[in-house]
N, C-alpha and C. Protein backbone atom coordinates (compact mmCIF):
# COMPACT_ATOMS: atom_id res chain seq x y z
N UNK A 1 8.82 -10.47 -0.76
CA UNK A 1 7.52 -9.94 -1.11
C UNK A 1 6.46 -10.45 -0.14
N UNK A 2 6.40 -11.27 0.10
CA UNK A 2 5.68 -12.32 1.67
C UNK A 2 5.38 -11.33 2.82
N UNK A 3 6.78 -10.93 3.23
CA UNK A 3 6.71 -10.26 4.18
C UNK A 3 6.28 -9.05 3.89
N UNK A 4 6.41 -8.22 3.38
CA UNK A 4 5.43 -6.83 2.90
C UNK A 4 4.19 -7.37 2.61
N UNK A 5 3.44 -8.38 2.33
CA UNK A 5 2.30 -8.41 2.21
C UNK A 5 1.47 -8.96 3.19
N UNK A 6 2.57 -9.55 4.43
CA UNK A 6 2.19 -9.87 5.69
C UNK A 6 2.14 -8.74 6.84
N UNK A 7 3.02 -7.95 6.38
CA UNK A 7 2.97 -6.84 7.29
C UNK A 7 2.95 -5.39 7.48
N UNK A 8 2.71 -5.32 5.67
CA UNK A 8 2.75 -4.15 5.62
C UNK A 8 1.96 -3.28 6.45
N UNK A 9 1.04 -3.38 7.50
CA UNK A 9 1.15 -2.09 8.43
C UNK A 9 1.78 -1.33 9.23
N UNK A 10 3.10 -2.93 9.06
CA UNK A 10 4.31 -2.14 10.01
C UNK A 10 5.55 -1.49 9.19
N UNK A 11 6.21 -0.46 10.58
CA UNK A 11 7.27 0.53 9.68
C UNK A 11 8.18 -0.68 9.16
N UNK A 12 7.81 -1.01 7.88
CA UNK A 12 9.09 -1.95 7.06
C UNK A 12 9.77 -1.10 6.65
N UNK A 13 11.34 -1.47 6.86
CA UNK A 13 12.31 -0.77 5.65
C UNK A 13 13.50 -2.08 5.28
N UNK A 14 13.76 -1.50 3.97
CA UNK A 14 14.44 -2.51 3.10
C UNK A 14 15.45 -3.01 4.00
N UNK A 15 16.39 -2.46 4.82
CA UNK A 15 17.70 -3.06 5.37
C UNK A 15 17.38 -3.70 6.26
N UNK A 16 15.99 -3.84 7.20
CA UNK A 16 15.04 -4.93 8.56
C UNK A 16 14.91 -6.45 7.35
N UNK A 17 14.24 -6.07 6.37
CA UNK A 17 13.67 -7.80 5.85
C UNK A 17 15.18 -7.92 4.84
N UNK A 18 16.17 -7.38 4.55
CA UNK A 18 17.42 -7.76 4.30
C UNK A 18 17.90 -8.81 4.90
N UNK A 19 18.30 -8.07 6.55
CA UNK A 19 18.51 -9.01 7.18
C UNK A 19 17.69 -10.24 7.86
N UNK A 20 16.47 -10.19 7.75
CA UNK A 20 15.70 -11.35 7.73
C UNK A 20 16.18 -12.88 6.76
N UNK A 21 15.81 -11.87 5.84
CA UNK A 21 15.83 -13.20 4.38
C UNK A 21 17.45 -13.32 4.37
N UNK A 22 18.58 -12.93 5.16
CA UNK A 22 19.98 -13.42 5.09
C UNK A 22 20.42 -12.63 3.76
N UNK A 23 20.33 -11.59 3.19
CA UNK A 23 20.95 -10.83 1.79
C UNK A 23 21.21 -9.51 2.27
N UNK A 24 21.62 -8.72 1.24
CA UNK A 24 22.05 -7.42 1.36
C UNK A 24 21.42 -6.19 0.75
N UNK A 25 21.27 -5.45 1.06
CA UNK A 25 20.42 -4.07 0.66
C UNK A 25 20.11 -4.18 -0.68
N UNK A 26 21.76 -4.47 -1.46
CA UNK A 26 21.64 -4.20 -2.87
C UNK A 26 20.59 -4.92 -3.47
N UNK A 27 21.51 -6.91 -3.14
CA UNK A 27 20.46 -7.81 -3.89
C UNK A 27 19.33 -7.59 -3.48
N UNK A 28 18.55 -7.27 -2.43
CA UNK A 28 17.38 -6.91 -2.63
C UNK A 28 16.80 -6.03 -3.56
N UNK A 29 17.45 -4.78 -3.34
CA UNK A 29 16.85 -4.15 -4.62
C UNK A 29 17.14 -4.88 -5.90
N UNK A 30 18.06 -5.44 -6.67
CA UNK A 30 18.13 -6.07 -7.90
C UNK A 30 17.19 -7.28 -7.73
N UNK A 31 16.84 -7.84 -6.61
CA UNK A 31 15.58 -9.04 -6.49
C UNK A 31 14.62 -8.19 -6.92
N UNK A 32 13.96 -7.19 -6.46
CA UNK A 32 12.77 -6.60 -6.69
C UNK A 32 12.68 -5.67 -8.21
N UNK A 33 13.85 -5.36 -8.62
CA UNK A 33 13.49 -5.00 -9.84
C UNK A 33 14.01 -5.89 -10.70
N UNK A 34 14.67 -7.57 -11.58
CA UNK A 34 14.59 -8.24 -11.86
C UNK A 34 13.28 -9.18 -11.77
N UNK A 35 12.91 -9.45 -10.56
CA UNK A 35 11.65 -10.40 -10.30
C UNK A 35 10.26 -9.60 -10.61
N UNK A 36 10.35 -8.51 -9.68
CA UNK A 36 9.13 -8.05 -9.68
C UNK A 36 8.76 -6.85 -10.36
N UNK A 37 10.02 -6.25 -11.34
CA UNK A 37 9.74 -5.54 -12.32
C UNK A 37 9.41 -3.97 -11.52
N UNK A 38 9.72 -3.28 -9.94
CA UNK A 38 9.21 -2.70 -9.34
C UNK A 38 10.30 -2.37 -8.18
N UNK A 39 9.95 -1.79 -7.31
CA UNK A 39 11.10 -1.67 -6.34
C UNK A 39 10.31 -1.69 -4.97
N UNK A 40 11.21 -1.90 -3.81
CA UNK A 40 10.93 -2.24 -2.21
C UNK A 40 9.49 -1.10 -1.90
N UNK A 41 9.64 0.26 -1.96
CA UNK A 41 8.70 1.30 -1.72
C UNK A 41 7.46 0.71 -2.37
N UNK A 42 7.86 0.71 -3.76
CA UNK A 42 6.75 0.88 -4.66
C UNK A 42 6.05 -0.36 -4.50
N UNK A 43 6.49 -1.65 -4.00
CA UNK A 43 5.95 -2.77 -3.57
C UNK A 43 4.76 -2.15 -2.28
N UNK A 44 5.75 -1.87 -1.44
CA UNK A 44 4.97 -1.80 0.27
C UNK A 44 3.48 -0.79 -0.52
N UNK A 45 4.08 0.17 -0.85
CA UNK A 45 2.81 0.94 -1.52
C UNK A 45 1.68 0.68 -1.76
N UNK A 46 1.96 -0.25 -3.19
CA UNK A 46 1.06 -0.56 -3.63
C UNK A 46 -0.15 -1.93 -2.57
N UNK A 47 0.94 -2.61 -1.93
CA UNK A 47 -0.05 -3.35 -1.20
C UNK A 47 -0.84 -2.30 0.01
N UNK A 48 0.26 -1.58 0.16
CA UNK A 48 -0.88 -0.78 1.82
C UNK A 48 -2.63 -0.61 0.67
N UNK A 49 -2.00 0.72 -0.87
CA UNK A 49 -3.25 0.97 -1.50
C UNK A 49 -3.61 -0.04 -1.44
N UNK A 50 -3.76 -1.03 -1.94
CA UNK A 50 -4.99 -2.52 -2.34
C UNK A 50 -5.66 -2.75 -0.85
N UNK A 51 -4.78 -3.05 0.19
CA UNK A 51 -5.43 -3.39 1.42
C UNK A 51 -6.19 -2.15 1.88
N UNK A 52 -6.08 -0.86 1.27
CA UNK A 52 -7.08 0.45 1.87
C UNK A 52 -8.05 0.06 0.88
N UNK A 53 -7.98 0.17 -0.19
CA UNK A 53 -9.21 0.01 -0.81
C UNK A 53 -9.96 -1.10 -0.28
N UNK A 54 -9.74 -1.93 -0.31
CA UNK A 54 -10.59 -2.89 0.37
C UNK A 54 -11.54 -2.84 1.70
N UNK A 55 -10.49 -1.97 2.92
CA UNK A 55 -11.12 -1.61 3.72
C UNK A 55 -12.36 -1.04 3.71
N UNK A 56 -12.36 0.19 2.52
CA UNK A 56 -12.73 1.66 2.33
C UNK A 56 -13.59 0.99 1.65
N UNK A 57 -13.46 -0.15 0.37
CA UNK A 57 -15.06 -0.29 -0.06
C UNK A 57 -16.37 -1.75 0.81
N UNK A 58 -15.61 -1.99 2.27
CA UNK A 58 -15.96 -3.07 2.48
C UNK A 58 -16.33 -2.77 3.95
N UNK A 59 -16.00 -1.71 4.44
CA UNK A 59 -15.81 -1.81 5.60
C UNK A 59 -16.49 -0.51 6.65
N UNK A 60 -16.79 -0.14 7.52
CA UNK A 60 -16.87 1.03 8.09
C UNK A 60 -15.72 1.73 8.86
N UNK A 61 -15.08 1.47 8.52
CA UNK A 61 -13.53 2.72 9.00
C UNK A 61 -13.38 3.70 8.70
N UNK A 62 -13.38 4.77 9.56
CA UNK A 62 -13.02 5.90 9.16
C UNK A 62 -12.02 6.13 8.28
N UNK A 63 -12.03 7.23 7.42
CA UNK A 63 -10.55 7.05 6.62
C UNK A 63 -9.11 6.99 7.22
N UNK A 64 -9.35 7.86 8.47
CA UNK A 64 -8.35 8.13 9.54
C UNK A 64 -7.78 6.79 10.47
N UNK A 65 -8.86 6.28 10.17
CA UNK A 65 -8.33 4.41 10.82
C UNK A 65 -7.92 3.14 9.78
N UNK A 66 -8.30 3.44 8.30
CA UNK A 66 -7.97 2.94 7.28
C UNK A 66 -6.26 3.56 7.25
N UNK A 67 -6.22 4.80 7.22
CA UNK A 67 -4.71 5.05 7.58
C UNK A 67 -3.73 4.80 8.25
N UNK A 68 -4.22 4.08 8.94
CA UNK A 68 -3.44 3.92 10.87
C UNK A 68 -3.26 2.68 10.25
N UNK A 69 -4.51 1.82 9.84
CA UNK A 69 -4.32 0.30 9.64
C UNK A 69 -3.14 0.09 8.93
N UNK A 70 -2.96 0.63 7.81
CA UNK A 70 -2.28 0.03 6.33
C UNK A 70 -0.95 0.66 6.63
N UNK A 71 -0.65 1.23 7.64
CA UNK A 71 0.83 1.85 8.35
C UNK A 71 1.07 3.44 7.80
N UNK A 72 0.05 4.44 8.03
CA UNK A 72 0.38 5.91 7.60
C UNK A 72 0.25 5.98 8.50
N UNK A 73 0.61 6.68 9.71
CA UNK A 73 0.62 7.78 10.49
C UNK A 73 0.26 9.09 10.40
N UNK A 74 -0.17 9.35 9.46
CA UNK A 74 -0.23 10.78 9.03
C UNK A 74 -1.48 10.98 7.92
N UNK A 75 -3.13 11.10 8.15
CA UNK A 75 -4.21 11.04 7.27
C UNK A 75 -4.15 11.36 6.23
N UNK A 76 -3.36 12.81 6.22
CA UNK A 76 -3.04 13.72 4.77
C UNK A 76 -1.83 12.90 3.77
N UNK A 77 -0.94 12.08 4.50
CA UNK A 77 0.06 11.44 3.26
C UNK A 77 -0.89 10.24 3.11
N UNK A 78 -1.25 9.75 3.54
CA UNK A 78 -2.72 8.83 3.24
C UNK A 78 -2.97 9.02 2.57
N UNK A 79 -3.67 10.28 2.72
CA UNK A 79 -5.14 10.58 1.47
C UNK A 79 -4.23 10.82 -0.02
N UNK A 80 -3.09 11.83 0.24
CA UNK A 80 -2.71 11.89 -1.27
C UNK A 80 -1.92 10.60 -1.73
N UNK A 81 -1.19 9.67 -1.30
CA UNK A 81 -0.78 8.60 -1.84
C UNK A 81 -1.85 7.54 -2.55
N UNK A 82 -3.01 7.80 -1.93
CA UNK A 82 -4.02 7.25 -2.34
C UNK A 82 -4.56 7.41 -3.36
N UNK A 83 -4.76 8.96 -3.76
CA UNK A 83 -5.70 9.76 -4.75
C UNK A 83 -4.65 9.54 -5.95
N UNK A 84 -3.13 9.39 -5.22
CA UNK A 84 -2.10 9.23 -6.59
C UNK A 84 -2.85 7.49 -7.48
N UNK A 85 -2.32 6.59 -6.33
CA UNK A 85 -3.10 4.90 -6.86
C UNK A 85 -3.61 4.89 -7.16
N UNK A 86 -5.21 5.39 -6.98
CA UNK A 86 -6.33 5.24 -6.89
C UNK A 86 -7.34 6.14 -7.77
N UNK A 87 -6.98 7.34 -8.13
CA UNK A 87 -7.24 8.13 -8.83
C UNK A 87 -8.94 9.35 -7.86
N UNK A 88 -8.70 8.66 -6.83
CA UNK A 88 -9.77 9.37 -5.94
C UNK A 88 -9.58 9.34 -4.77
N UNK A 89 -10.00 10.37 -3.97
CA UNK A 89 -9.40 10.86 -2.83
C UNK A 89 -9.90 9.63 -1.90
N UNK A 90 -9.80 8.71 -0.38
CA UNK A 90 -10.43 7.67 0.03
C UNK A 90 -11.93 8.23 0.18
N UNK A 91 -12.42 9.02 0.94
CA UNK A 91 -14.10 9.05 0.81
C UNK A 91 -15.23 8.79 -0.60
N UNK A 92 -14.37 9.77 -1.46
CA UNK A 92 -14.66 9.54 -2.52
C UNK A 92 -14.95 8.00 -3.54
N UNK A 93 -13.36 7.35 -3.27
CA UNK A 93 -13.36 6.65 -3.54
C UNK A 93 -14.58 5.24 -3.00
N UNK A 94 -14.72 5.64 -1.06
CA UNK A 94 -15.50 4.89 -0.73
C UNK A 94 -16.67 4.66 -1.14
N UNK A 95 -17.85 6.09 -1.36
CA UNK A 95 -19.00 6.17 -2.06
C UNK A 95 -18.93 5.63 -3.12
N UNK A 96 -18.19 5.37 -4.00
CA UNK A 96 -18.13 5.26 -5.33
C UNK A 96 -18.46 3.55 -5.22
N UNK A 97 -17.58 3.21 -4.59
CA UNK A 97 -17.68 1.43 -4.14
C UNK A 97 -19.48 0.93 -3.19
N UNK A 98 -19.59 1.92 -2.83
CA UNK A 98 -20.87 1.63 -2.51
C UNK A 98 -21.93 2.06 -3.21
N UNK A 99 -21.76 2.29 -4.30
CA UNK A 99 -23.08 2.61 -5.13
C UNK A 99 -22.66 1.27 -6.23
N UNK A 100 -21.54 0.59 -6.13
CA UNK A 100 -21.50 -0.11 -7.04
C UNK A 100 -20.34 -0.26 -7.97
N UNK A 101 -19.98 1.12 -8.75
CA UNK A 101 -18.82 1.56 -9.34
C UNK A 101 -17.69 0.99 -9.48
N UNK A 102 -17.05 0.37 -10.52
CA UNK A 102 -16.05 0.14 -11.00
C UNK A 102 -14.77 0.92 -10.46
N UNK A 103 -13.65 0.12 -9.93
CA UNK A 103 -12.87 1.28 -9.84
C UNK A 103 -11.52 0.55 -10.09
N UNK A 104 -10.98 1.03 -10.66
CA UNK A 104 -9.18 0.33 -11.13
C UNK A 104 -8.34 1.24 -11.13
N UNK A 105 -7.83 0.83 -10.08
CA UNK A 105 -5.91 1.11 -9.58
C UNK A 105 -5.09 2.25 -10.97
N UNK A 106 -4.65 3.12 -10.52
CA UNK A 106 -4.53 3.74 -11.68
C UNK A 106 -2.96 3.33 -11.98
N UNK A 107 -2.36 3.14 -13.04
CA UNK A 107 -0.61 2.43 -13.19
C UNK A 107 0.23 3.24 -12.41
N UNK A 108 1.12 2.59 -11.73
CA UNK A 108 2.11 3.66 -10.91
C UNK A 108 3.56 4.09 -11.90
C-alpha cells in the first residue's frame, strides 16, 4: 500500500510491486482484500482521486495537468473516474472547493 501511495502517478500494475515486496500476484490480491478490505485497482484509484482533489481544490492546474499528474493519460478517463469518486465532474468540483463547499468522496 506504501508504494501506491508513493507513486501512484506511475503506470503501477499488481505483478511490478509483486515482485518488489518478494510475493505473488495471488497473495497480493488476498493481502489487499483481507487487510485492506479493497483490491490493487481500487486502492491505486482511490489514492490518484484523493491526490486530484487536492490538487483541484488547492492548486492552479489545469484539469488536463491534474490528469497527467495522478497517472491518466487520457483527460476524458480522468474526468469520468473522477465524477464516479467524487460525485462531480473536476472543474466543477474545483469551484465548489473554492467557494468553500463541503465535499466527500462518494463510497466506491
Amino acid at each position: 500500500m506504501r508504494i501506491v501511495e508513493a507513486e501512484y502517478a506511475s503506470d503501477l500494475e499488481l505483478d511490478d510491486i509483486a515482485r518488489r515486496v518478494a510475493s505473488s500476484r495471488r497473495q497480493l490480491q488476498r493481502a489487499y482484500a483481507e487487510i485492506g478490505d479493497t483490491t490493487f485497482r481500487e486502492h491505486l484509484t482511490r489514492v490518484r482521486m484523493e491526490r486530484a482533489a487536492e490538487l483541484l481544490a488547492n492548486g492552479s492546474l489545469t484539469v488536463r495537468e491534474v490528469a497527467r499528474r495522478v497517472g491518466y493519460r487520457q483527460p476524458a478517463q480522468f474526468a469520468k473516474t473522477f465524477r464516479r469518486h467524487l460525485g462531480n465532474v473536476p472543474s466543477a468540483y474545483r469551484a465548489r472547493a473554492r467557494e468553500g463547499v463541503s465535499q466527500t468522496p462518494r463510497a466506491a
